[in-house]
Protein backbone atom coordinates (compact mmCIF):
# COMPACT_ATOMS: atom_id res chain seq x y z
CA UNK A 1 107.38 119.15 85.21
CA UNK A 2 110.81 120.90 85.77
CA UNK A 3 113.75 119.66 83.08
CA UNK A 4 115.63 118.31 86.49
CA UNK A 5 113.19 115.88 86.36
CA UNK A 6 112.85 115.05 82.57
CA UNK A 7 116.91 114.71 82.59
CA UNK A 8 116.28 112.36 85.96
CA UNK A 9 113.54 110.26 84.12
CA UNK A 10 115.92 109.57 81.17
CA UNK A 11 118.95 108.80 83.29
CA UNK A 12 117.31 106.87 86.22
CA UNK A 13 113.41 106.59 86.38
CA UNK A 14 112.21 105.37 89.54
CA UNK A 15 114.49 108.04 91.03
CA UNK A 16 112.47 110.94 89.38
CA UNK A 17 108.84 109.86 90.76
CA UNK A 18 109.86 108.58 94.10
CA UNK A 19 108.14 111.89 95.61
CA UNK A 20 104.41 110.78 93.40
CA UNK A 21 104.12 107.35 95.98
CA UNK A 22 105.16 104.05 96.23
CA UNK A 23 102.52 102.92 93.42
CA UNK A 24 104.13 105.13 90.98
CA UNK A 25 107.71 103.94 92.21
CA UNK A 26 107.18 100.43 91.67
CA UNK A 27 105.19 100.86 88.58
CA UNK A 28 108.11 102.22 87.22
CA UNK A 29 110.44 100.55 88.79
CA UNK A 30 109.12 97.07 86.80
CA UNK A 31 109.01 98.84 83.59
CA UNK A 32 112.83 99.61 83.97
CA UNK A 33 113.39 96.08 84.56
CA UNK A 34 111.78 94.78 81.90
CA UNK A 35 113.62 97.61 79.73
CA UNK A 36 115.26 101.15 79.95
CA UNK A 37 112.12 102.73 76.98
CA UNK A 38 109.29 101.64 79.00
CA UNK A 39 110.54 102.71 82.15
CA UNK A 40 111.32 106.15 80.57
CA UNK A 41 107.87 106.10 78.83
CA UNK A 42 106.49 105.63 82.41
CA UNK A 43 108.06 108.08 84.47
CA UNK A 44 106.91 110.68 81.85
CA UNK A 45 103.64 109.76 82.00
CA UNK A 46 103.51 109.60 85.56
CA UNK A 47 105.20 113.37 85.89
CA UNK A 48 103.36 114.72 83.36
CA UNK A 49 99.94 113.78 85.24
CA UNK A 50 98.58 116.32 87.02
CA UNK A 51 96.78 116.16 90.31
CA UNK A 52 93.68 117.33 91.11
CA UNK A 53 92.81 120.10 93.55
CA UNK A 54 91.00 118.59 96.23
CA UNK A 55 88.21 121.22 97.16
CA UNK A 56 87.05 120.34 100.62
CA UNK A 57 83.43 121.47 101.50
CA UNK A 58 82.50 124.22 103.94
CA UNK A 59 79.52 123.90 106.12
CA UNK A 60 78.59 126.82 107.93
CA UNK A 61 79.30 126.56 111.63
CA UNK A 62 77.23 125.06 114.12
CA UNK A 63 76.42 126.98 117.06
């Protein structure tokens, strides 16, 4: 989480987790309507969540 992105989160917060998905954007985006602290509140949570490494499995090849 890069302070760009905490400053964004205070100032305008569906505009710093527009890059997580469009969950995460409207999620936040209805917090800030229904006021400016819970939309804050969200975005932080939402950037300070981090995602897991997806580790695919290998099969050995097939011949």
């Amino acid at each position: 989480m890069s302070l760009f992105r905490v400053l964004l989160s205070i100032i305008f917060p569906p505009l710093a987790v527009v890059d997580k998905g469009c969950g995460s954007f409207l999620i936040v985006m209805i917090l800030t309507c229904c006021g400016w602290i819970p939309g804050v509140i969200g975005a932080l949570v939402i950037l300070n969540k981090e995602r897991p490494i997806v580790n695919y499995p290998t099969y050995p090849s097939q011949r």
